[in-house]
N, C-alpha and C. Protein backbone atom coordinates (compact mmCIF):
# COMPACT_ATOMS: atom_id res chain seq x y z
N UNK A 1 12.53 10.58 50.16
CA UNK A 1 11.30 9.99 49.67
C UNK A 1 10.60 10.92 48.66
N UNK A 2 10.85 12.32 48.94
CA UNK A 2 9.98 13.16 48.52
C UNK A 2 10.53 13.16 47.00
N UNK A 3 11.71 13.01 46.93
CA UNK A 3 12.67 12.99 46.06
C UNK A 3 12.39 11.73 44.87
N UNK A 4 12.20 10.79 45.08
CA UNK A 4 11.81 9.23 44.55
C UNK A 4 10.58 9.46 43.33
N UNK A 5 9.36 10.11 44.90
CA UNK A 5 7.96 10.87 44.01
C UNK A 5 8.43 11.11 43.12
N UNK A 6 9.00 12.71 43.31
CA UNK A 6 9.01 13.61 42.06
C UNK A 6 10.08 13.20 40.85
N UNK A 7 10.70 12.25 41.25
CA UNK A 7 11.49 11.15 39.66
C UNK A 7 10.18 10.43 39.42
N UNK A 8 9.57 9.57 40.05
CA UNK A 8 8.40 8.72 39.01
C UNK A 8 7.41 9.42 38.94
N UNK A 9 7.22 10.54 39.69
CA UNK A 9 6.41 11.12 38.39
C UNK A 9 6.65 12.07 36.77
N UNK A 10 7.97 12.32 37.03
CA UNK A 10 8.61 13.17 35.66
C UNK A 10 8.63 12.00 34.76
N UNK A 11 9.05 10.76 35.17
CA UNK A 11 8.77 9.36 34.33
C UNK A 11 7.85 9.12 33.75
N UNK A 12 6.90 8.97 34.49
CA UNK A 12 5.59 9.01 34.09
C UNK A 12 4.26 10.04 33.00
N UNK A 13 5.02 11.24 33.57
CA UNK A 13 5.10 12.35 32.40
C UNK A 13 5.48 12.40 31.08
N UNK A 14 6.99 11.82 31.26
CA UNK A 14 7.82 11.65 30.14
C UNK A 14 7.13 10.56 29.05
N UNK A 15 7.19 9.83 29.97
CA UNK A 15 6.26 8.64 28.75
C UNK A 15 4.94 8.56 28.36
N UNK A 16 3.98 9.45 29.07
CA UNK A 16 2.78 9.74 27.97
C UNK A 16 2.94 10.76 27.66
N UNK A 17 3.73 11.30 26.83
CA UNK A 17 4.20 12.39 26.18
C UNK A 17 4.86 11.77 24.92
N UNK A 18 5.40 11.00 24.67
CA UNK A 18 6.02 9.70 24.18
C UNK A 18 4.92 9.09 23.29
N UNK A 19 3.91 8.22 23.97
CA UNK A 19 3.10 7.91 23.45
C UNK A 19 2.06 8.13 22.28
N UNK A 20 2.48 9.46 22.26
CA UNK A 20 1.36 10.55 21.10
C UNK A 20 1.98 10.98 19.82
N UNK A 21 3.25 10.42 19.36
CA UNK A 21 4.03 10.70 17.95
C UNK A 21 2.97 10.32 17.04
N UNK A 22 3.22 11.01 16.31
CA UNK A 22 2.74 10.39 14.67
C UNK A 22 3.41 10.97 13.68
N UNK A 23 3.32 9.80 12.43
CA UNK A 23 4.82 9.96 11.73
C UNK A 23 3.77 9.80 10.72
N UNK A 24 4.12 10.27 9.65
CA UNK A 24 3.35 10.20 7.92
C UNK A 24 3.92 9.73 7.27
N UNK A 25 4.07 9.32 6.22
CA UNK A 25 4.07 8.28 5.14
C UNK A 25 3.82 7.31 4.25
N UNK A 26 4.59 6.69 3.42
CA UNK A 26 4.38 5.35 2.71
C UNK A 26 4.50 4.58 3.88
N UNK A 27 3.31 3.86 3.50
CA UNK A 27 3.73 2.10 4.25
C UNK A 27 4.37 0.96 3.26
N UNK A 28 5.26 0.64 3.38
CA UNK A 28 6.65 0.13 3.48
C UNK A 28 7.17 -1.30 3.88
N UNK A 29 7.45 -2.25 3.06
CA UNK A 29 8.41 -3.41 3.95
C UNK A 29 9.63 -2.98 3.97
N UNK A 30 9.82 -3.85 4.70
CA UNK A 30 12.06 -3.20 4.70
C UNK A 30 12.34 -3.46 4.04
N UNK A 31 12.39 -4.66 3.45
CA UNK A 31 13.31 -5.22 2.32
C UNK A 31 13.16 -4.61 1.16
N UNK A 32 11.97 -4.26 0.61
CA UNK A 32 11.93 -3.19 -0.49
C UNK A 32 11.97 -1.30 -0.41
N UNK A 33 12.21 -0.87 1.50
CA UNK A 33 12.70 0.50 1.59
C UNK A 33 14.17 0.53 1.42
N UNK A 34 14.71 -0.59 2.02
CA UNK A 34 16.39 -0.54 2.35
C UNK A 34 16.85 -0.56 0.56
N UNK A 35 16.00 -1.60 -0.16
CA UNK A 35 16.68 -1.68 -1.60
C UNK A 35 16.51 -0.37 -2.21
N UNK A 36 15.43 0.40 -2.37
CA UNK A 36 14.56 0.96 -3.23
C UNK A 36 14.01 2.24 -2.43
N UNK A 37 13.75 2.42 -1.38
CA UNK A 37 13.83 3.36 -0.67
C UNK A 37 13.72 4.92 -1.24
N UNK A 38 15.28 4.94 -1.40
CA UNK A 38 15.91 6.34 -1.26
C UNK A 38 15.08 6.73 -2.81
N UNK A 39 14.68 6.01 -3.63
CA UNK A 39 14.79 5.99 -5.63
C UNK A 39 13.44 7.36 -5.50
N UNK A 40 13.26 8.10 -6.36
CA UNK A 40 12.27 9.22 -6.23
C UNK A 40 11.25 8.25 -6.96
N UNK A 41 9.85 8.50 -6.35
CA UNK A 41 8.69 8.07 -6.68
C UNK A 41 8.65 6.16 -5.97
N UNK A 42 9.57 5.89 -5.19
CA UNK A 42 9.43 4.65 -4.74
C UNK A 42 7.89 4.51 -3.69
N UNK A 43 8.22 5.55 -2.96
CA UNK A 43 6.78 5.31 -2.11
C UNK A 43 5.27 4.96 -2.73
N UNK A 44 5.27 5.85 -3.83
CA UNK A 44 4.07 6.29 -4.46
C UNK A 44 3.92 4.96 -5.29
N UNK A 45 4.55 4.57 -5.93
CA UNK A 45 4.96 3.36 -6.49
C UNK A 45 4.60 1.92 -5.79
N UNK A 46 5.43 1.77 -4.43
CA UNK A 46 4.90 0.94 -3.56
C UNK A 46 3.52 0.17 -3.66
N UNK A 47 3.38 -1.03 -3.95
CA UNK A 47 2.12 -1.98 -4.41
C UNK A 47 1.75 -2.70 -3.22
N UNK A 48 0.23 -2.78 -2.83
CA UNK A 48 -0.25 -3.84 -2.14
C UNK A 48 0.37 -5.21 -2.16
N UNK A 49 0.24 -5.47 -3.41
CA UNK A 49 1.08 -6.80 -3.69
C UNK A 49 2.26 -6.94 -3.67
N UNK A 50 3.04 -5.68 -3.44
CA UNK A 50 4.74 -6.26 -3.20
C UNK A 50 4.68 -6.72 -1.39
N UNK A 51 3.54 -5.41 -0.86
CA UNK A 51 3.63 -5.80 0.36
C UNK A 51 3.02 -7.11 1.18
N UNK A 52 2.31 -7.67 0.13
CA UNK A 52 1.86 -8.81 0.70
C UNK A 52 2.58 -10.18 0.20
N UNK A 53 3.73 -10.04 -0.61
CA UNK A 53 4.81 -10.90 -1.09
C UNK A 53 5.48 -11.63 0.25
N UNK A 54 5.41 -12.84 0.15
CA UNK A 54 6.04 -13.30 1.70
C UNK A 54 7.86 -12.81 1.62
N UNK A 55 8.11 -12.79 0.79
CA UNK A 55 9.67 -12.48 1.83
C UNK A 55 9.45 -10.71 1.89
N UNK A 56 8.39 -9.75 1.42
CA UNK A 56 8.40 -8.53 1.74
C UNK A 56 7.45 -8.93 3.06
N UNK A 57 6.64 -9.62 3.49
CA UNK A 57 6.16 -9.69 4.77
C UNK A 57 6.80 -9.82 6.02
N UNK A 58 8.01 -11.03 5.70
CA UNK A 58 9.00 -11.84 6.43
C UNK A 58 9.98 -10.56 7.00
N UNK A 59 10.14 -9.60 6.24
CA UNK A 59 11.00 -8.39 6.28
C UNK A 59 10.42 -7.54 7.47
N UNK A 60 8.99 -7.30 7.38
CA UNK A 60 8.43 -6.52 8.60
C UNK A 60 8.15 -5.27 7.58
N UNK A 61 7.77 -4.35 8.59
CA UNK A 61 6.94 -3.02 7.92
C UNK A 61 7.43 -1.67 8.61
N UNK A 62 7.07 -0.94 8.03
CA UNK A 62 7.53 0.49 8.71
C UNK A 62 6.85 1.84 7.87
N UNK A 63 7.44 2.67 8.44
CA UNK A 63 6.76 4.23 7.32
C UNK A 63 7.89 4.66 6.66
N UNK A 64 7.97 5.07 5.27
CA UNK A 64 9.01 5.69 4.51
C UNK A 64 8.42 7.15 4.80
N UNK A 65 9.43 8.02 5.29
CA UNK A 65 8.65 9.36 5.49
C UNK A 65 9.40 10.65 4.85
N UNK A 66 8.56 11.28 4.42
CA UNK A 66 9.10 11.74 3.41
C UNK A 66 10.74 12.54 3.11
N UNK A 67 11.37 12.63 4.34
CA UNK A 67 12.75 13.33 3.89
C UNK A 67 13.58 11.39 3.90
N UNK A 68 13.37 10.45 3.83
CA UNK A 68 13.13 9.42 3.00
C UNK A 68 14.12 8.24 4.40
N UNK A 69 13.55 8.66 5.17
CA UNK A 69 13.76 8.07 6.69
C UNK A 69 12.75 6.64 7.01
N UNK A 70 13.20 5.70 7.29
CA UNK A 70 12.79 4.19 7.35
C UNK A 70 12.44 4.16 8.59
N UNK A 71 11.19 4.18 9.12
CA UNK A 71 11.13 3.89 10.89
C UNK A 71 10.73 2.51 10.77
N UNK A 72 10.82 1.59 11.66
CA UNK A 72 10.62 -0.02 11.70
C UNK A 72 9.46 0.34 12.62
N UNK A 73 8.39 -0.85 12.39
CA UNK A 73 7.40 -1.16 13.13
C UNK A 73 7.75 -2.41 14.12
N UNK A 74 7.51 -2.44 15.73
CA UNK A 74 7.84 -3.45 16.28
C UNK A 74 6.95 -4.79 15.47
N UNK A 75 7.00 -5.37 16.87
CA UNK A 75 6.58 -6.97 16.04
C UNK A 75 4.62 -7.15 16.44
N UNK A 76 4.38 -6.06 17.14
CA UNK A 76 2.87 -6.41 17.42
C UNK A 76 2.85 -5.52 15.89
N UNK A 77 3.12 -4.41 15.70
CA UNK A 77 3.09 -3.17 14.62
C UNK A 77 3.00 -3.95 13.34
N UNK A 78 3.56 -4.91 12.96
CA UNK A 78 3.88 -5.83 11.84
C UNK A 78 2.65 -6.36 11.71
N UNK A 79 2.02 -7.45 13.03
CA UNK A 79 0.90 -7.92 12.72
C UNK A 79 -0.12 -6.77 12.35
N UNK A 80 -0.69 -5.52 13.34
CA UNK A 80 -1.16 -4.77 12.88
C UNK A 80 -1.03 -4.18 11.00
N UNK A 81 0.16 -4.41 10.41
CA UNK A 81 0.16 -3.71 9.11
C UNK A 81 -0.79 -4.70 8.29
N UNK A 82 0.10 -6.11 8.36
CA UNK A 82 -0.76 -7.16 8.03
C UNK A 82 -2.14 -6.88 7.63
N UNK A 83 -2.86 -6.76 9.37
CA UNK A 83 -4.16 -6.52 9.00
C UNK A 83 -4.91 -5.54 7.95
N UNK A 84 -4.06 -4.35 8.44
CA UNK A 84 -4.54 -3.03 7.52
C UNK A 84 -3.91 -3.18 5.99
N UNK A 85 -2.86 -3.94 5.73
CA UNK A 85 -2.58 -4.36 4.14
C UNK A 85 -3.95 -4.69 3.34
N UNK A 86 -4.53 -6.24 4.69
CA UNK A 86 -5.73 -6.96 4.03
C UNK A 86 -6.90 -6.45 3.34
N UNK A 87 -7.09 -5.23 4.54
CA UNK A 87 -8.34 -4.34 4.08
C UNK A 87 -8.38 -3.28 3.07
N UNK A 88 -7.29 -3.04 2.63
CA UNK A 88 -6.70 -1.78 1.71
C UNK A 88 -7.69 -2.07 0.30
N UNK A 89 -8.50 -0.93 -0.13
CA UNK A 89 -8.82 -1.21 -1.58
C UNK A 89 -8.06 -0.66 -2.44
N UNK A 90 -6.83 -0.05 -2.01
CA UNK A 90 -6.35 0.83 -3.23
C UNK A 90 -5.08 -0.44 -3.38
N UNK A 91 -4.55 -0.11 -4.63
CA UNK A 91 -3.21 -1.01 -4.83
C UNK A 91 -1.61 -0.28 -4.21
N UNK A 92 -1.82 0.89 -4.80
CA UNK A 92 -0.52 1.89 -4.66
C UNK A 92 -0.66 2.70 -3.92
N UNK A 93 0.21 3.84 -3.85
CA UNK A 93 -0.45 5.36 -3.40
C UNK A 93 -0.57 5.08 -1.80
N UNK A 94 -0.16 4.32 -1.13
CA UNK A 94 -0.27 4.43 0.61
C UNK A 94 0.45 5.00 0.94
N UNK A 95 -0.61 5.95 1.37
CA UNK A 95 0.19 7.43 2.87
C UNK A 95 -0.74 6.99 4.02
N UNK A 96 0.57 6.65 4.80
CA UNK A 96 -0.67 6.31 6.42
C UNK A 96 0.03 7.60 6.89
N UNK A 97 -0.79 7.34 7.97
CA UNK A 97 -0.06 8.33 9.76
C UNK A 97 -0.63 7.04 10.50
N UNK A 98 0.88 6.72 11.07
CA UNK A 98 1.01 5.80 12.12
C UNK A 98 1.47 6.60 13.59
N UNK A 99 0.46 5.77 14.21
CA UNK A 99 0.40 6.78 15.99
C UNK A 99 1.25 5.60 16.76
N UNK A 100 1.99 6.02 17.02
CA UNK A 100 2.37 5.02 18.67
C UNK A 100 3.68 5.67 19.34
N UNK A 101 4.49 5.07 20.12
CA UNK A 101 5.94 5.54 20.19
C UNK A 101 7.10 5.10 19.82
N UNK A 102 7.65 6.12 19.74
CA UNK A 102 8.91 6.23 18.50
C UNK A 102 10.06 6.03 19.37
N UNK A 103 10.94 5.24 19.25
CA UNK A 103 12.35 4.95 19.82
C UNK A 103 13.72 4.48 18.93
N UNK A 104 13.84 5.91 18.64
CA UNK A 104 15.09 5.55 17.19
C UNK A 104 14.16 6.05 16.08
N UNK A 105 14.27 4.40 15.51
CA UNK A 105 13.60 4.82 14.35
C UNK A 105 13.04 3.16 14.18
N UNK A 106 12.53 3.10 15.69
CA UNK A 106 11.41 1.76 15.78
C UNK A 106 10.47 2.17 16.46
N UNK A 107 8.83 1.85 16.24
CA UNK A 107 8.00 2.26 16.18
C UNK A 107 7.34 0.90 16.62
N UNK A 108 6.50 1.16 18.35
CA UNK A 108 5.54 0.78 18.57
C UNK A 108 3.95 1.31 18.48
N UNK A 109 3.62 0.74 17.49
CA UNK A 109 2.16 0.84 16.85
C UNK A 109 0.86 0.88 17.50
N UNK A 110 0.27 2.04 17.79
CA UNK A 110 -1.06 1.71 18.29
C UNK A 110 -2.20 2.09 17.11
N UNK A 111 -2.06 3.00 16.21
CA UNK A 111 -3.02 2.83 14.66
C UNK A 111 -1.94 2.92 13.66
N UNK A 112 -2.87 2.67 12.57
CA UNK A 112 -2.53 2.97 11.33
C UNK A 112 -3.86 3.26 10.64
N UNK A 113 -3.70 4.72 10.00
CA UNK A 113 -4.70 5.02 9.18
C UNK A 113 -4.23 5.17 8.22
N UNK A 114 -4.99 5.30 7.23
CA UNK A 114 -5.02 5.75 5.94
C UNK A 114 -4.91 7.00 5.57
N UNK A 115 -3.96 8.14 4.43
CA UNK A 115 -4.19 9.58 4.72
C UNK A 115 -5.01 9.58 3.02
């Protein structure tokens, strides 16, 4: 029994430990990281309006980070970008730090700020 404890709690450890990543970058649809991605100056480049293009929406979102690594945002993370796309006054130039946990290189979202 004593044994059981001390596994759910190293579990339990383990995963709010987990919880506290944050990753920097461009914010990103897939469909225009996977094409365009790797190209130098793509991030910086990156437009409000490509990201609010429905088949760059349809694609989903993620962070291009800078050694030029694609993390995917789950599917609540997506709606969240959505939102924070809407409010954006700048056109280009998005560097977030997105907080949530990282599994691979998919990303459940709890912020997105602006850097």
């Amino acid at each position: 029994m004593r044994r059981l404890a001390l596994i759910l709690c190293t579990a339990i450890a383990i995963s709010a430990f987990a919880a506290d990543t944050a990753v920097k970058g461009y914010l990103v649809d897939i469909s225009c990281a996977l094409e365009e991605g790797q190209r130098p100056g793509f991030g910086i480049k990156h437009s409000k309006a490509c990201l609010q293009m429905e088949d760059c929406e349809k694609s989903g979102y993620g962070v291009l980070t800078d050694d030029k690594k694609v993390i995917h945002f789950d599917k609540a993370g997506n709606e969240q970008a959505k939102k924070f796309i809407a409010g954006l006054t700048k056109s280009t130039d998005i560097r977030v730090t997105v907080t949530g946990t990282l599994n691979g290189d998919e990303m459940t979202v709890s912020k997105i700020e602006l850097q």
